[in-house]
Protein backbone atom coordinates (compact mmCIF):
# COMPACT_ATOMS: atom_id res chain seq x y z
CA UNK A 1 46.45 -52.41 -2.58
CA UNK A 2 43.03 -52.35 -3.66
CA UNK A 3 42.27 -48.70 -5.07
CA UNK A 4 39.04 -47.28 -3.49
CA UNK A 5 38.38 -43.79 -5.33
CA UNK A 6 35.08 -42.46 -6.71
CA UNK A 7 35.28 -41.98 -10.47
CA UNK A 8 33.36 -40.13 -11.99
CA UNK A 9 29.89 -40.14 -13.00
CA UNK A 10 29.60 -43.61 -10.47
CA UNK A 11 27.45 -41.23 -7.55
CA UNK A 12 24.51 -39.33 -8.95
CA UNK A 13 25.47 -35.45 -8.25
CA UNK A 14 21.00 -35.56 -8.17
CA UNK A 15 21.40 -38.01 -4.87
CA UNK A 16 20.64 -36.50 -1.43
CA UNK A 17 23.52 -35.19 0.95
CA UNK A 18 22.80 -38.18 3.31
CA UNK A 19 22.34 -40.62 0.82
CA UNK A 20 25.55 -40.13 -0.98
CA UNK A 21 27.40 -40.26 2.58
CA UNK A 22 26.26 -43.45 3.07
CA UNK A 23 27.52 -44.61 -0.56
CA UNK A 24 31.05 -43.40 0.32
CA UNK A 25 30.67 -44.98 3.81
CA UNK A 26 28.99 -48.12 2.84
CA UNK A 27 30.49 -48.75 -0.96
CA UNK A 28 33.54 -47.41 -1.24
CA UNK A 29 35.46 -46.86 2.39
CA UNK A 30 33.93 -49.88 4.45
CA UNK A 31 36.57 -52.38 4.10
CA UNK A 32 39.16 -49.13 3.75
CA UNK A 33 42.41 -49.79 6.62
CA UNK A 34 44.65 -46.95 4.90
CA UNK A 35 42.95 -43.73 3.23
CA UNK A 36 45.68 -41.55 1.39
CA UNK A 37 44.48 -37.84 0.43
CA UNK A 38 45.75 -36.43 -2.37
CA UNK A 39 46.27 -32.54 -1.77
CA UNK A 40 46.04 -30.66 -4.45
CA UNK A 41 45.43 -26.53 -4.00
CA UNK A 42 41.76 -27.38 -4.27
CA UNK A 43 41.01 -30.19 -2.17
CA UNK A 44 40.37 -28.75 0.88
CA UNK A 45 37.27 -26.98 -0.67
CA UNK A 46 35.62 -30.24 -2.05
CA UNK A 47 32.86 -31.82 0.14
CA UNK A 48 32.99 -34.90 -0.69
CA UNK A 49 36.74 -35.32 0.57
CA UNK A 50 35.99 -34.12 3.78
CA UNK A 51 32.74 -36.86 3.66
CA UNK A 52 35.42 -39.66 3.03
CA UNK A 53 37.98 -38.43 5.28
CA UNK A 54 35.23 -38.39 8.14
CA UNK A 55 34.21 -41.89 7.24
CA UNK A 56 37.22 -43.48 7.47
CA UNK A 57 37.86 -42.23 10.13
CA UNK A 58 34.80 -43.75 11.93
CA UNK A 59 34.50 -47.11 13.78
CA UNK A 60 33.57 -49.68 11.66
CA UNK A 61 34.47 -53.51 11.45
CA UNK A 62 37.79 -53.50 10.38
CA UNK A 63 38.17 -50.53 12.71
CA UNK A 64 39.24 -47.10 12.22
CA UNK A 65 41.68 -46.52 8.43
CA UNK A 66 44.75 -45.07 9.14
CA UNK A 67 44.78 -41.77 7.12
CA UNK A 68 47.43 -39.84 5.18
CA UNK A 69 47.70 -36.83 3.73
CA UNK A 70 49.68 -36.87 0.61
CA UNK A 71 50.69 -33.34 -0.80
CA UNK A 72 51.23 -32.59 -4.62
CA UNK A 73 53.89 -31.14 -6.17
CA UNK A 74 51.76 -28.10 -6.74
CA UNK A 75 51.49 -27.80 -3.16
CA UNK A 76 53.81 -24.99 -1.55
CA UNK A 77 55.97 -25.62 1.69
CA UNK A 78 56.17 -23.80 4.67
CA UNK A 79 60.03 -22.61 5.71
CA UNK A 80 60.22 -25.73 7.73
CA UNK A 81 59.60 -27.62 4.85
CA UNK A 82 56.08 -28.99 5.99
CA UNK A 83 52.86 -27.82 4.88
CA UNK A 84 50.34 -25.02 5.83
CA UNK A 85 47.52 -26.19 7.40
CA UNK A 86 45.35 -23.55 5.66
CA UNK A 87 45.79 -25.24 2.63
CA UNK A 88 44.61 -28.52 3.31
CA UNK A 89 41.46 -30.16 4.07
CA UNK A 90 40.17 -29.07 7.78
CA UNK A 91 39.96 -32.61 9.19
CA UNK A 92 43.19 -33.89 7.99
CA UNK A 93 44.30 -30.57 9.55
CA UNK A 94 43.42 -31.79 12.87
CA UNK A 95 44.50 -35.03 12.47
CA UNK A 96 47.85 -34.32 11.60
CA UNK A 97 48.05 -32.00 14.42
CA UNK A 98 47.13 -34.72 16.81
CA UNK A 99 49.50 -36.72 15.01
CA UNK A 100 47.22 -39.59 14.47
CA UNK A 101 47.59 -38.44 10.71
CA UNK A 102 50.74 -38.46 9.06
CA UNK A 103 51.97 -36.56 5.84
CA UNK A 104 54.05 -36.24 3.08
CA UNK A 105 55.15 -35.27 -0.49
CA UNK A 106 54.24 -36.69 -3.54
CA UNK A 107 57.57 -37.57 -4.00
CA UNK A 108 58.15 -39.61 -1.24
CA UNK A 109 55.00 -41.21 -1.06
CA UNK A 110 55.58 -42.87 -4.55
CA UNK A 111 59.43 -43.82 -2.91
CA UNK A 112 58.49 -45.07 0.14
CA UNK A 113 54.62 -46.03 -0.34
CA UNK A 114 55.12 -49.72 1.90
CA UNK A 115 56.73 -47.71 4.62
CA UNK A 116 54.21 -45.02 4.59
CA UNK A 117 51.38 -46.70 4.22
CA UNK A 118 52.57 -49.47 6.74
CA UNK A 119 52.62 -46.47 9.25
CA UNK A 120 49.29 -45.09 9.02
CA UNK A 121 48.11 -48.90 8.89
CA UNK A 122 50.03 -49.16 12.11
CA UNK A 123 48.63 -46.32 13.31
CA UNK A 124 44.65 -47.43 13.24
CA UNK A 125 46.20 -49.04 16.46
CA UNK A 126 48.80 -47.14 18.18
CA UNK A 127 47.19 -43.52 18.24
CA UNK A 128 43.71 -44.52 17.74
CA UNK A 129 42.76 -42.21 20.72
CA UNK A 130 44.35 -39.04 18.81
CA UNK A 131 41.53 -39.66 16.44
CA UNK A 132 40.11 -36.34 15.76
CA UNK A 133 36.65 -36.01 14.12
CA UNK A 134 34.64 -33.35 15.68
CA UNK A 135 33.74 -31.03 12.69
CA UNK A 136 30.40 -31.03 11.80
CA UNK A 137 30.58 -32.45 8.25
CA UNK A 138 30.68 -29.89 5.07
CA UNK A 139 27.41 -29.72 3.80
CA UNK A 140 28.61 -27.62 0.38
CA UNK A 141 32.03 -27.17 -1.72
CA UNK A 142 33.91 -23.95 -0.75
């Protein structure tokens, strides 16, 4: 595992919209196969998430990155035991609908991490036409 995640200070907040997508594109998710997204009760209102989320999901060399959404322990369940897909990130939303995304708890992640991210690896593959990334792109933080 080779950790990918913008610290920060290492993008200008001064660069350009476009410019900055083509940093996380280019620099940071461009050799990506797996993107995990941490889902805190915030996350879904931060730009720059939904900028990475979109890029990885976007042909590339390597192909498409599998994706999954990994859910805090601040993060409250549905009666099912799931999540509410209000409270998540709108493209990760649709991708777990279509199932091409897959999900899980904190807990579990750090348990089973191989097996999880094995399956959205797997994934990239399998369910690439479930892909879903038809939102236009946030252009500010919510």
């Amino acid at each position: 595992m080779i950790p990918k995640s913008v610290g920060p200070g290492e993008i200008k907040s001064d660069n350009s919209p476009d410019y900055t997508k083509q940093l996380i594109q280019q620099d940071y998710l461009a050799d990506t196969s797996v993107l995990a997204v941490l889902v805190g009760p915030n996350t879904l209102k931060r730009k720059h998430v939904d900028w990475e989320i979109s890029a990885a999901l976007m042909a590339k060399v390597g192909g498409h990155s599998g994706l999954i959404g990994v859910f805090l322990p601040e993060m409250r369940t549905s009666g099912n035991g799931g999540w509410f897909y209000n409270q998540m990130p709108p493209r990760l939303a649709d991708n777990i609908k279509s199932s091409y995304a897959s999900n899980c708890s904190w807990d579990k992640f750090t348990k089973k991490f191989s097996s999880k991210v094995e399956n959205a690896f797997n994934n990239r593959v399998s369910l690439k036409e479930k892909i879903d990334n038809s939102r236009v792109q946030m252009a500010r933080n919510l």
